[in-house]
N, C-alpha and C. Protein backbone atom coordinates (compact mmCIF):
# COMPACT_ATOMS: atom_id res chain seq x y z
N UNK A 1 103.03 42.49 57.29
CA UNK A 1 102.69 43.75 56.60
C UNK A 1 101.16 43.83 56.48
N UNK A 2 100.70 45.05 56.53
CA UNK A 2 98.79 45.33 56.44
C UNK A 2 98.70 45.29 55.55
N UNK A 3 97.14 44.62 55.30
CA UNK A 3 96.87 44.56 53.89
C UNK A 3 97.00 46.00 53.21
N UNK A 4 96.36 47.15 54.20
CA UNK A 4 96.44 48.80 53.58
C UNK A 4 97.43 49.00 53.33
N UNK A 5 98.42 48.59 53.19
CA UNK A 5 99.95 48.83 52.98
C UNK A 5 100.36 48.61 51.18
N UNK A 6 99.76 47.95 51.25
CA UNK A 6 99.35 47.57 49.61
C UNK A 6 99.13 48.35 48.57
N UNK A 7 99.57 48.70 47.37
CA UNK A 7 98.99 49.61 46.42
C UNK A 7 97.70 49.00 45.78
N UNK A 8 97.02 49.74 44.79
CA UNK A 8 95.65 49.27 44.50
C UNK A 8 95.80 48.14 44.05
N UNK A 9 96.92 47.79 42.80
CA UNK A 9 96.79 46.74 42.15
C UNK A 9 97.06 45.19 43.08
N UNK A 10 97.98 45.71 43.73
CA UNK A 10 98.57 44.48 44.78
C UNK A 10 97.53 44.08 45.62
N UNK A 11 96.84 44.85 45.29
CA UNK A 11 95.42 44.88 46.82
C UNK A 11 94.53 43.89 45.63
N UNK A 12 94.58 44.27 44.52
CA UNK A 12 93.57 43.74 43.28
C UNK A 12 94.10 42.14 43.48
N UNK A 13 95.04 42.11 43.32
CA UNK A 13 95.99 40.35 42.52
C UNK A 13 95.78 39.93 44.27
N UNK A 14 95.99 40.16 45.44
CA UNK A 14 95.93 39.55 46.76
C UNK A 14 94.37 39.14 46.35
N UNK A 15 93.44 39.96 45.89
CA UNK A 15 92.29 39.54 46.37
C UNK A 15 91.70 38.44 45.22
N UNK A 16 92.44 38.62 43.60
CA UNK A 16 92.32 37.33 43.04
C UNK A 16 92.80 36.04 43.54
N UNK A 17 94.19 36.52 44.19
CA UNK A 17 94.39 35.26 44.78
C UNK A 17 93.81 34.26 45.75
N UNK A 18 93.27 35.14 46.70
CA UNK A 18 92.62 34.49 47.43
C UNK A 18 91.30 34.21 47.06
N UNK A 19 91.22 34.86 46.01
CA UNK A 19 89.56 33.96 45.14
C UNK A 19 89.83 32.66 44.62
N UNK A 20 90.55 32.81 43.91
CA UNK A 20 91.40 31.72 43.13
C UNK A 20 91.58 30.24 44.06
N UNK A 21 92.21 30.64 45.20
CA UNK A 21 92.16 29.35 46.21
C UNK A 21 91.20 29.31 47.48
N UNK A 22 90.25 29.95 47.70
CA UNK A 22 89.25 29.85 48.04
C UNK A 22 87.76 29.78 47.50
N UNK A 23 87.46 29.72 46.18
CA UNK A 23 86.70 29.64 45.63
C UNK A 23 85.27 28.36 46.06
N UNK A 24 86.06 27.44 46.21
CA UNK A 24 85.22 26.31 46.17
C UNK A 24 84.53 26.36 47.65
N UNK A 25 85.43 26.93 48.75
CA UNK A 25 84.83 27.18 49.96
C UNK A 25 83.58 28.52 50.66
N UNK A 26 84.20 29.29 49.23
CA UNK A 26 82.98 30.10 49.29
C UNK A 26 81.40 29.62 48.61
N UNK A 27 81.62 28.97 47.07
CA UNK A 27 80.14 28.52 46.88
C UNK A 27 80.05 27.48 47.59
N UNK A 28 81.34 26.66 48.21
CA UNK A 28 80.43 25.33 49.40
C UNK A 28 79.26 26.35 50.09
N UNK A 29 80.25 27.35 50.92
CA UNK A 29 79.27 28.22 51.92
C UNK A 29 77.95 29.00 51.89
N UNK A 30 78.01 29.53 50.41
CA UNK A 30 76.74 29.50 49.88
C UNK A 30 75.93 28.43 49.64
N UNK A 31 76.01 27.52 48.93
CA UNK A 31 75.04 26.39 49.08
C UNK A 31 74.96 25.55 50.11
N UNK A 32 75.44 25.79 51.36
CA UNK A 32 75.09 25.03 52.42
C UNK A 32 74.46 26.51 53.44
N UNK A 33 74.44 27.37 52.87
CA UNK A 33 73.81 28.60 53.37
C UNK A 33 72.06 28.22 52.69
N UNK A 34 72.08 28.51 51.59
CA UNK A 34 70.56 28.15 50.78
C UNK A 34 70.14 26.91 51.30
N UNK A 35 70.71 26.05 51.34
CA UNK A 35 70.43 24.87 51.87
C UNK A 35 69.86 24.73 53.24
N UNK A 36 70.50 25.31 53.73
CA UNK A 36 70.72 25.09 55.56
C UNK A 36 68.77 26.31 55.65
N UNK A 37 69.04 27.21 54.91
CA UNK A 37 67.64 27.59 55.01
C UNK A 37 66.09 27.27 54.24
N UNK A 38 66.47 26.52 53.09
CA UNK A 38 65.39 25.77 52.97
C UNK A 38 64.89 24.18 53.86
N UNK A 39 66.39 23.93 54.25
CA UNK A 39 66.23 22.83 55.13
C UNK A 39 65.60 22.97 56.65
N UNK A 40 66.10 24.25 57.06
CA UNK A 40 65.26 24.81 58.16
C UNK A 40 63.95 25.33 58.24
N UNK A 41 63.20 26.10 57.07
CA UNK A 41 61.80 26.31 56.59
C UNK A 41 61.31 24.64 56.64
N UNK A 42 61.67 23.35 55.73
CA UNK A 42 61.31 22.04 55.72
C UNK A 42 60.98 21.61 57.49
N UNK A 43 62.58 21.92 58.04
CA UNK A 43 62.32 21.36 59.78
C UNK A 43 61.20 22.30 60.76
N UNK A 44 60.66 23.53 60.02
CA UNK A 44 59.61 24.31 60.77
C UNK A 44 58.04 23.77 60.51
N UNK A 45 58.14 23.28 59.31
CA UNK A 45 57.15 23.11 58.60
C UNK A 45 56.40 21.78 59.48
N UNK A 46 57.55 20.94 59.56
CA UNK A 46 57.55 19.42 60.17
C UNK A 46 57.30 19.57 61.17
N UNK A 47 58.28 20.63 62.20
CA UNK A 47 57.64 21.15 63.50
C UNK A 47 56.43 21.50 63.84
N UNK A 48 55.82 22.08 62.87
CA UNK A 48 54.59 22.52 63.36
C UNK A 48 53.42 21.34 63.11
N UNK A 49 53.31 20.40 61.92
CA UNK A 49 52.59 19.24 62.06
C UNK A 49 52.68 18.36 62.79
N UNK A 50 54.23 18.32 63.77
CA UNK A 50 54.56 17.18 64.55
C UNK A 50 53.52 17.78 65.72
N UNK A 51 53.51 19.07 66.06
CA UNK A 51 52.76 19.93 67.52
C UNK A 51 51.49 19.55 67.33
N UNK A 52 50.93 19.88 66.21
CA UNK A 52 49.49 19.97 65.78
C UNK A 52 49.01 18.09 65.92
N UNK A 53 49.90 17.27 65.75
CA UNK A 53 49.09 16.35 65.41
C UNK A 53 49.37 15.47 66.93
N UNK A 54 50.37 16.16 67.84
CA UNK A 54 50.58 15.77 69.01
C UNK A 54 49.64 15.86 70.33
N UNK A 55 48.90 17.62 69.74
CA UNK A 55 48.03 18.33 70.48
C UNK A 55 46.78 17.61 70.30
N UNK A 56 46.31 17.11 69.03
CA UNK A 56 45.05 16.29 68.89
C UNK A 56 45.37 15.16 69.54
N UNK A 57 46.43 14.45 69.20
CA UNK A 57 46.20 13.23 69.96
C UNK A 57 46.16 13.22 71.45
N UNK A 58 46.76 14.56 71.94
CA UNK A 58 46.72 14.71 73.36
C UNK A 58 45.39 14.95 73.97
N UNK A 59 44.39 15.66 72.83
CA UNK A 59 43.17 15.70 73.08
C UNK A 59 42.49 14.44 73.49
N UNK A 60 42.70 13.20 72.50
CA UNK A 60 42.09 12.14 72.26
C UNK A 60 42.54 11.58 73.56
N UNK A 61 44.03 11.96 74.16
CA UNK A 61 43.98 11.19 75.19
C UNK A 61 43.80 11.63 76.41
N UNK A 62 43.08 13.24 76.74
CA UNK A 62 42.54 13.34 77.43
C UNK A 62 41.19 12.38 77.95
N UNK A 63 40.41 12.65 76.96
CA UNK A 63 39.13 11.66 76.74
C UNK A 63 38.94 10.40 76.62
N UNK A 64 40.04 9.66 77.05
CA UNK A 64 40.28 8.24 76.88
C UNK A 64 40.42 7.76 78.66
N UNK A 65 41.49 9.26 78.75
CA UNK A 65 42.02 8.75 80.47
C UNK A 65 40.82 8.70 81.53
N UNK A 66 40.10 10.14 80.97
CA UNK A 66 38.73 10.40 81.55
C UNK A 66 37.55 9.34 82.12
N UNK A 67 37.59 8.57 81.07
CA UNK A 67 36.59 7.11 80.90
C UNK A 67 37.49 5.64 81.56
N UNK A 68 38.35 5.86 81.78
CA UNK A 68 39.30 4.38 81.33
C UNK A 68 39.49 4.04 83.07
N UNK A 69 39.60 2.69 83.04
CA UNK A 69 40.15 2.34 84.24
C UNK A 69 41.48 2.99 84.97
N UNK A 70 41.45 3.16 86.47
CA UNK A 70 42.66 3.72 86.91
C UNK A 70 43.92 3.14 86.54
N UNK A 71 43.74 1.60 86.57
CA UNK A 71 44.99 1.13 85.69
C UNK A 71 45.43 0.68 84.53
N UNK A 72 44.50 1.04 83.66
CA UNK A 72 44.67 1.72 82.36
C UNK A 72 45.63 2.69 82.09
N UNK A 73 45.86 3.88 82.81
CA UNK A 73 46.08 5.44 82.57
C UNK A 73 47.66 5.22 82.42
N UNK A 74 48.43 4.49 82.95
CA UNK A 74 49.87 4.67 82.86
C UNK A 74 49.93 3.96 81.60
N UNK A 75 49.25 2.75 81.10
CA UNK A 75 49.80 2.65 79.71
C UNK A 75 49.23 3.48 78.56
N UNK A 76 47.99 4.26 78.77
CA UNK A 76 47.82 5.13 77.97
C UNK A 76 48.91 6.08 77.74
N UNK A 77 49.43 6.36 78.74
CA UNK A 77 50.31 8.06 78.91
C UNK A 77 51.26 7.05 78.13
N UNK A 78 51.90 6.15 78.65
CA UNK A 78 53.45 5.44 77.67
C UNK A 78 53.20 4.96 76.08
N UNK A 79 52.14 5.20 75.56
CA UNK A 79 51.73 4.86 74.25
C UNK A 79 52.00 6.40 73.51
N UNK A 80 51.34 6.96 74.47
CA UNK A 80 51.57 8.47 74.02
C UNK A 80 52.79 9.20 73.82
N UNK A 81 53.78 8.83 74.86
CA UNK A 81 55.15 9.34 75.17
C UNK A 81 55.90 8.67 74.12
N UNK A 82 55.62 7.23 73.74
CA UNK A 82 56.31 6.46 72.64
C UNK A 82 55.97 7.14 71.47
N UNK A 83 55.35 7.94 71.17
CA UNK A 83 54.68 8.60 69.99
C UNK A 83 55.47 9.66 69.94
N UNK A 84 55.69 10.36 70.89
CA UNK A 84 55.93 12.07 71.24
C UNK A 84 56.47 12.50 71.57
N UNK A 85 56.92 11.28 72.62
CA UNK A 85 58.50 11.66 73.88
C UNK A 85 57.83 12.30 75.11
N UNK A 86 58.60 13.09 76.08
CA UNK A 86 58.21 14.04 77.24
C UNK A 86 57.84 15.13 76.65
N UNK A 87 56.57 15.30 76.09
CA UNK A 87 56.51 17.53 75.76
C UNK A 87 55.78 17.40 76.77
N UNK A 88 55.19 18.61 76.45
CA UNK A 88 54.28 19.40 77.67
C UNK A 88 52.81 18.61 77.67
N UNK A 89 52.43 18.22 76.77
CA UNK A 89 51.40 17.23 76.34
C UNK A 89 51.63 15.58 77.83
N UNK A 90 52.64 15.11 77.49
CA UNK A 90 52.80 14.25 78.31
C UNK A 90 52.76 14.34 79.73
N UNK A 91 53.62 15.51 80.07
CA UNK A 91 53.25 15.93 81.48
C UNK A 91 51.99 16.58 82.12
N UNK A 92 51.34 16.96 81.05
CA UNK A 92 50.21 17.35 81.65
C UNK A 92 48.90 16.19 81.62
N UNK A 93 49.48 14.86 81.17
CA UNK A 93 48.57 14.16 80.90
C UNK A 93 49.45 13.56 82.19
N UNK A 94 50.37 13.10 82.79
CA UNK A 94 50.67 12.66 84.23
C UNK A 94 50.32 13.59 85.17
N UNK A 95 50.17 14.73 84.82
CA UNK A 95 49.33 16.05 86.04
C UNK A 95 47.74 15.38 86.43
N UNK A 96 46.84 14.90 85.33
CA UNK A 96 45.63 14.38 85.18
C UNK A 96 45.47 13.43 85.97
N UNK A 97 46.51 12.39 85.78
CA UNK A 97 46.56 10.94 86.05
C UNK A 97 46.24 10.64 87.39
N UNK A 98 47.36 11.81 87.83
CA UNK A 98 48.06 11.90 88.93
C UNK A 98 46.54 12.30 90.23
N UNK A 99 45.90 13.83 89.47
CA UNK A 99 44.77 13.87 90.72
C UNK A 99 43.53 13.17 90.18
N UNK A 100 43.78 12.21 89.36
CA UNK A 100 42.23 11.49 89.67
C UNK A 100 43.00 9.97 90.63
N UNK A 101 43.89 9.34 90.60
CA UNK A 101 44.50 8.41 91.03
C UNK A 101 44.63 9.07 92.96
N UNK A 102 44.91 10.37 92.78
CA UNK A 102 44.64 10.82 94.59
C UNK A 102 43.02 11.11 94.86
N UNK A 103 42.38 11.38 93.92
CA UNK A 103 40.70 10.90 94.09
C UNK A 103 39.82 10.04 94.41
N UNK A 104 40.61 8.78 94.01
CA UNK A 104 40.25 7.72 94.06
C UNK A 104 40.97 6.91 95.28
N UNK A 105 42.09 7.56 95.88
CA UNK A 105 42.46 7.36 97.01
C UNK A 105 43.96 6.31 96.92
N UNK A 106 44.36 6.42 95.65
CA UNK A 106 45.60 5.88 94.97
C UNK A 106 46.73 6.19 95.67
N UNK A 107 46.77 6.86 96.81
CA UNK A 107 47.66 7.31 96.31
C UNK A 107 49.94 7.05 96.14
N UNK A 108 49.66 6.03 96.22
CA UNK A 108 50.90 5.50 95.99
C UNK A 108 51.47 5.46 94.36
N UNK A 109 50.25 4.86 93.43
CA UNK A 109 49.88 5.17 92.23
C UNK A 109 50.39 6.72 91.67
N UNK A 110 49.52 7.66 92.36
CA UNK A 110 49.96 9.25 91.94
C UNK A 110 51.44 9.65 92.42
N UNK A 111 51.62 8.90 93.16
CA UNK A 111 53.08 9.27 93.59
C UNK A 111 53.96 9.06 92.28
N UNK A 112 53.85 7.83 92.00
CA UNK A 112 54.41 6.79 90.68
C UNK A 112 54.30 7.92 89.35
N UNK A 113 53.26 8.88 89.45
CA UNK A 113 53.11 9.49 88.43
C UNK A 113 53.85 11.18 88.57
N UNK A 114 53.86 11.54 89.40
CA UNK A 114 54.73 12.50 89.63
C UNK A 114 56.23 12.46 89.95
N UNK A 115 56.54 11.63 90.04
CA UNK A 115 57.88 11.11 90.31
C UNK A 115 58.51 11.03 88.82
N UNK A 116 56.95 10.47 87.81
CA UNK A 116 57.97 10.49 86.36
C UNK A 116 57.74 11.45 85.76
N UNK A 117 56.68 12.33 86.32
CA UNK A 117 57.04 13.23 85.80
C UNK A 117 58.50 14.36 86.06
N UNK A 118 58.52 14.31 87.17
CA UNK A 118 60.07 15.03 87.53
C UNK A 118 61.25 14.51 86.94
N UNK A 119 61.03 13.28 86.48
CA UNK A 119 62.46 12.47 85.75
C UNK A 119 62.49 12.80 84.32
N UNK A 120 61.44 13.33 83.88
CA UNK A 120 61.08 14.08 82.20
C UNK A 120 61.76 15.43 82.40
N UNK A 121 61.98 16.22 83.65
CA UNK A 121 63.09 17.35 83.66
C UNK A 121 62.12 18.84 82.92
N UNK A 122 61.28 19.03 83.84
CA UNK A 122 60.06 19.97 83.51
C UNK A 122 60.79 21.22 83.90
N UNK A 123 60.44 22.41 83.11
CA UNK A 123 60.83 23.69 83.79
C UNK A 123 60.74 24.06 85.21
N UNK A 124 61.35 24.64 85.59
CA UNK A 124 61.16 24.93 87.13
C UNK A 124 59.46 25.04 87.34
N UNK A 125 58.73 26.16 87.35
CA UNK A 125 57.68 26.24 88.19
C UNK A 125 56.66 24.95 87.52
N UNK A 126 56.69 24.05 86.97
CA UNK A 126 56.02 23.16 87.06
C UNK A 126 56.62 21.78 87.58
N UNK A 127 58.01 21.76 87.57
CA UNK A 127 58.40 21.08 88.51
C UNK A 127 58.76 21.70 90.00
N UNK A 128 58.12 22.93 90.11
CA UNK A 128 58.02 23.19 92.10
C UNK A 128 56.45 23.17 92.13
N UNK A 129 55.67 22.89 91.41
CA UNK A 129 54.05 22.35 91.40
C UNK A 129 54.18 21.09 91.78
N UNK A 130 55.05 20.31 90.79
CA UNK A 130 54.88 18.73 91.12
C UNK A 130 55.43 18.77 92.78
N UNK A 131 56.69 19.08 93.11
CA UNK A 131 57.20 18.39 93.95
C UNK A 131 56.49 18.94 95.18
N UNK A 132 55.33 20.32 95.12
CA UNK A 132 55.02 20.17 96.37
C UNK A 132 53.75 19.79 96.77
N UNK A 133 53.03 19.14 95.48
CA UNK A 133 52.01 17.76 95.25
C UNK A 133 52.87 16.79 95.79
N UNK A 134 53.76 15.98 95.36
CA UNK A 134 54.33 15.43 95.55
C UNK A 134 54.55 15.15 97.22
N UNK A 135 55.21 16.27 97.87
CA UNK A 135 55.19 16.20 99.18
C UNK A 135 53.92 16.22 99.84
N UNK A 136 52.61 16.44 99.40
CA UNK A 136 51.98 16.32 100.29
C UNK A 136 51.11 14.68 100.41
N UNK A 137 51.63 14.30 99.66
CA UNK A 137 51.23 12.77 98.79
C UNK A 137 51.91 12.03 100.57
N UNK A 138 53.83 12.50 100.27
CA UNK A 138 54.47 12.22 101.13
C UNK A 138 54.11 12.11 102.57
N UNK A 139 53.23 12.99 102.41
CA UNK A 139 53.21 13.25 104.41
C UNK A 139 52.03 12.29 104.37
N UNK A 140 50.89 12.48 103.44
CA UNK A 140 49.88 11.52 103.76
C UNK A 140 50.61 10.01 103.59
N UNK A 141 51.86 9.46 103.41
CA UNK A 141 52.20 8.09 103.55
C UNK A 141 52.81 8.25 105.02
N UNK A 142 53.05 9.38 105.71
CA UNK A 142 53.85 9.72 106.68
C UNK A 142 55.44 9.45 106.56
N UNK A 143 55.85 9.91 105.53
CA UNK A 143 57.50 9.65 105.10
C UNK A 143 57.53 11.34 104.72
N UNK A 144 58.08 11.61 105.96
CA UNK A 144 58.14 13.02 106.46
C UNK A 144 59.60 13.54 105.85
N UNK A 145 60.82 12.65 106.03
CA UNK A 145 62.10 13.16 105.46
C UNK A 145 61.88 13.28 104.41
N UNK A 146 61.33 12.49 103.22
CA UNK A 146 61.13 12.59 102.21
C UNK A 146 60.24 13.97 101.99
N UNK A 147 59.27 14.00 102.49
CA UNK A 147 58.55 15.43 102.25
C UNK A 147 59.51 16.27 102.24
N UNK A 148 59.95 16.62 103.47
CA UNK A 148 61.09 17.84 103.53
C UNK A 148 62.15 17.75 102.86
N UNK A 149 62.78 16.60 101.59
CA UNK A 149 63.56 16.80 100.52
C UNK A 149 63.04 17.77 99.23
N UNK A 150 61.63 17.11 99.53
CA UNK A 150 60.78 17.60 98.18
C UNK A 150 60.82 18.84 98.38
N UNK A 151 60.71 19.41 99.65
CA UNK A 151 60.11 21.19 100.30
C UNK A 151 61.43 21.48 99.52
N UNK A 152 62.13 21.07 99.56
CA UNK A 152 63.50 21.70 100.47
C UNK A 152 64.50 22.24 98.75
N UNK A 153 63.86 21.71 97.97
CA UNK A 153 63.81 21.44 96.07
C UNK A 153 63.00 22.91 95.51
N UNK A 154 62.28 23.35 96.67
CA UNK A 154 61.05 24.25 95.83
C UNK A 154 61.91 25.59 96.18
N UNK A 155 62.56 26.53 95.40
CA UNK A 155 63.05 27.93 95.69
C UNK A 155 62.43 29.16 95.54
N UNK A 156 61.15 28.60 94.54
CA UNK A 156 60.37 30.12 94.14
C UNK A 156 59.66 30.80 95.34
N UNK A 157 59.82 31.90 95.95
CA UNK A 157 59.34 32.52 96.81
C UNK A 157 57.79 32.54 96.69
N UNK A 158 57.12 32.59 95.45
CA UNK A 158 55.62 32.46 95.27
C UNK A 158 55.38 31.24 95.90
N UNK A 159 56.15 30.07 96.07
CA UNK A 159 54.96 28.53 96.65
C UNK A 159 55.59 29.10 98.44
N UNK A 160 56.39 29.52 98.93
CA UNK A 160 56.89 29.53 100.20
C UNK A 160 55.54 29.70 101.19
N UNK A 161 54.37 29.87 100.70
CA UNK A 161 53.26 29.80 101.78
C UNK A 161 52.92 28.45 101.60
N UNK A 162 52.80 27.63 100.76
CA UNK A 162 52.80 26.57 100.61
C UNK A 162 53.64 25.90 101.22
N UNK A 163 54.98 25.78 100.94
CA UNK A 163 56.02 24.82 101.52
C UNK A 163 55.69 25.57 102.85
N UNK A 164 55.57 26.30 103.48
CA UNK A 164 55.58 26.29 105.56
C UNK A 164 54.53 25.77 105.67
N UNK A 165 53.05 25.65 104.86
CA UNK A 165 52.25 24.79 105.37
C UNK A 165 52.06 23.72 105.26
N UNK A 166 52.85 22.83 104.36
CA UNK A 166 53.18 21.50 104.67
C UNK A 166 54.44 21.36 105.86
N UNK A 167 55.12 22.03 105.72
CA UNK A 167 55.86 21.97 106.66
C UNK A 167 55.61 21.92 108.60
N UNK A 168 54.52 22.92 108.51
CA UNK A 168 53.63 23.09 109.50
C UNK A 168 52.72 21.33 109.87
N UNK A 169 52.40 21.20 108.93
CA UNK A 169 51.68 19.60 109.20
C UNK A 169 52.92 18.41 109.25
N UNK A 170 53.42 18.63 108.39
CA UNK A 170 54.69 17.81 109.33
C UNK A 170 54.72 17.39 110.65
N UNK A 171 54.89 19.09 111.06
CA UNK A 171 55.52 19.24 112.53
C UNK A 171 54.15 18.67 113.61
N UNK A 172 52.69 18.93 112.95
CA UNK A 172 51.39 18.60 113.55
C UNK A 172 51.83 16.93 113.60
N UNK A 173 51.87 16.24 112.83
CA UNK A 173 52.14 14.63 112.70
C UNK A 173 52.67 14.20 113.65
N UNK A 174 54.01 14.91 113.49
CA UNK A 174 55.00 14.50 114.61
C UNK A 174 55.24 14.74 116.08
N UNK A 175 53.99 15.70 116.17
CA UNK A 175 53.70 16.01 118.13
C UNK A 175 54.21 17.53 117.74
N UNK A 176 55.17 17.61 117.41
CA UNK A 176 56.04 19.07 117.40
C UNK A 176 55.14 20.57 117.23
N UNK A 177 54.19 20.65 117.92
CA UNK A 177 53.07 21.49 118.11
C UNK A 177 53.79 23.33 118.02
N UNK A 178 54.92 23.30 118.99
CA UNK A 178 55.74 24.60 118.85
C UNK A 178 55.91 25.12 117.16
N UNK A 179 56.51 24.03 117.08
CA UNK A 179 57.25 24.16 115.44
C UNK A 179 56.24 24.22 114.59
N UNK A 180 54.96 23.82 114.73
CA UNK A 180 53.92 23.89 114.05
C UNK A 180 53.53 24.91 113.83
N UNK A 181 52.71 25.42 114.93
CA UNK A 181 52.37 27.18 115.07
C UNK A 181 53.49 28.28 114.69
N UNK A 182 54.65 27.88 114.41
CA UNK A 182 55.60 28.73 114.29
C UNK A 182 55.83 28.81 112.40
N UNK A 183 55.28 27.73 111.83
CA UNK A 183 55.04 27.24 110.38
C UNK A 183 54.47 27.70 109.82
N UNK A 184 52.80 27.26 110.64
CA UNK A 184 51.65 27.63 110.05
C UNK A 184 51.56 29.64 110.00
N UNK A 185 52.41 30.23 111.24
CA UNK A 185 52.43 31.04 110.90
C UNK A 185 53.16 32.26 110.37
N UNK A 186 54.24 31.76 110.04
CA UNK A 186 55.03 32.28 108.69
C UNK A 186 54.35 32.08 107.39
N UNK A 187 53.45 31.05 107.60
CA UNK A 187 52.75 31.05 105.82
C UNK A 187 51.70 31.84 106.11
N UNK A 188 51.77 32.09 107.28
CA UNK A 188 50.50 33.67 107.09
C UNK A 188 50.86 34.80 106.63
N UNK A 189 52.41 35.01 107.04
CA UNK A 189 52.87 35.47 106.86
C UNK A 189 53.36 36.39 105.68
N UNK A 190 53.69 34.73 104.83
CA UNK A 190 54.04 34.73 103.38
C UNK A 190 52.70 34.98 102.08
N UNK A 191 51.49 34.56 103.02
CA UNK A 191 50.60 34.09 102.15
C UNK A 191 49.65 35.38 102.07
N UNK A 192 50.09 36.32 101.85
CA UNK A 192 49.10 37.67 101.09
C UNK A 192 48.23 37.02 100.38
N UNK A 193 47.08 37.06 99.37
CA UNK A 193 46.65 36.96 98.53
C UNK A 193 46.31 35.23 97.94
N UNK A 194 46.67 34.21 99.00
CA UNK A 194 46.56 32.95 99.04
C UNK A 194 45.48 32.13 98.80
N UNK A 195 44.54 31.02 98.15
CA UNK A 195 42.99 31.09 98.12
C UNK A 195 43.11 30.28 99.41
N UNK A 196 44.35 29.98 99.80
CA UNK A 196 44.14 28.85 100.82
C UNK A 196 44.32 29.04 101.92
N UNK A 197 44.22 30.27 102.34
CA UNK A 197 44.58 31.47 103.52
C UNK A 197 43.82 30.99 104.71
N UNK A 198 42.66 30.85 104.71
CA UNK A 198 42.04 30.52 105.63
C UNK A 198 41.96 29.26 105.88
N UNK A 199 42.57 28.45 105.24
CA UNK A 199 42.72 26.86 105.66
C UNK A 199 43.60 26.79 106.80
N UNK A 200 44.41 27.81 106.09
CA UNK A 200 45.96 27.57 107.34
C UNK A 200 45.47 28.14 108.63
N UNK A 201 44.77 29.26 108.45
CA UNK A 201 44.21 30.07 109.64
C UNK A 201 43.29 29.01 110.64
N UNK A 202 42.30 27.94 109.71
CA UNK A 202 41.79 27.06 110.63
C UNK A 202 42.53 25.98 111.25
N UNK A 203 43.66 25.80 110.57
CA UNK A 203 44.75 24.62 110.98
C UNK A 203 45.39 25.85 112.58
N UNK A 204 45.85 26.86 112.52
CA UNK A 204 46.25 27.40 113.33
C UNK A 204 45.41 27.59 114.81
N UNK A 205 44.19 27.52 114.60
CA UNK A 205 43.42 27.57 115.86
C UNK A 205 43.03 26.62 115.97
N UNK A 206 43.27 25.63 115.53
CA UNK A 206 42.99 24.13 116.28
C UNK A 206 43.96 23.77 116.95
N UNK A 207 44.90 23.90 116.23
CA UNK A 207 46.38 23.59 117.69
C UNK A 207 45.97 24.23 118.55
N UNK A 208 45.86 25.61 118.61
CA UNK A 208 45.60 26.56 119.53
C UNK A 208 44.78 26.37 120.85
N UNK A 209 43.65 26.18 119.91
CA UNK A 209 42.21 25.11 120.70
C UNK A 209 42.90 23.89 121.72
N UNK A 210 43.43 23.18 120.88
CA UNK A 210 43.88 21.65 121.32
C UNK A 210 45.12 22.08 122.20
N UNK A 211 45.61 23.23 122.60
CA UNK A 211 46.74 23.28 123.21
C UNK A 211 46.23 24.55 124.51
């Protein structure tokens, strides 16, 4: 039967009743309502000193990595991460690591550092940054399958002038000169507005030249 089915009073005594034996579950629900929102103002509050005091120290360890021996830098970053965990702070302090360690001509080292960074599980477009650093790390060890796993990971149509021009040097490495020119120039293709436009364009007339 509907509750509207009810005359007023019956509608009155149903609804004592169910006060009557629900009572205790309604002020539970209120005070775990008040609760649950001063406890959440407390966990914002905490949030925001945990950021703030994460961001300074991330400062401090900018300026530490800066000065410090190359093999220094990975236990700096894991002192930091033990502090903080993976935020964005940490990965961008293995982004650092990573091109002064390929500066210095590391680069097996920077590999080591982009690799953890991808295992920290970064949003997409900074993990299709890493991995197509990453691949080009790859080709300079000449572990070419591996490059083309890394390519092959990147979906955003914005790096696709990128991934054909590693892809393109690949194919340069490996003799595959056809497949090259056919690379290099799809990322001409792709690459409207590229700063690195004319790199590829000089990679393209040297085969050209040389062929």
């Amino acid at each position: 039967m509907a509750f509207e089915e009810y005359d007023d009073f019956e509608q009155e005594q149903m609804v004592k009743e169910w006060l009557s034996k629900n009572w205790f579950t309604i002020f539970a629900g209120i005070a775990l309502g008040i609760g649950g929102l001063w406890g959440y103002g407390k966990w914002q509050d905490s949030r925001t000193m945990q950021s703030q005091e994460a961001a300074t120290e991330f400062t401090q360890l900018q300026a530490a990595m800066a000065v410090s021996e190359l093999t220094d830098l990975d236990g700096l970053i894991a002192e930091y991460q033990t502090n903080f965990g993976d935020n964005i702070y940490t990965m961008q302090a293995r982004m650092q690591a990573a091109s002064q360690l390929v500066e210095a001509g590391d680069l097996a080292a920077a590999k080591q550092q982009y690799q953890a960074l991808l295992a920290a599980k970064p949003d997409q477009p900074l993990a299709e940054m890493v991995r197509l650093r990453l691949a080009r790390l790859l080709v300079a060890e000449g572990d070419y399958p591996a490059a083309l796993a890394e390519l092959g990971l990147v979906q955003s149509k914005a790096y696709q002038t990128i991934v054909e021009e590693v892809i393109g040097d690949i194919y340069v490495a490996q003799g595959e000169v056809d497949k090259a020119l056919d690379a290099y120039q799809l990322a001409l293709n792709e690459g409207e507005g590229y700063s690195g436009r004319q790199i590829i364009e000089m990679k393209l007339a040297d085969i050209k030249t040389a062929n």
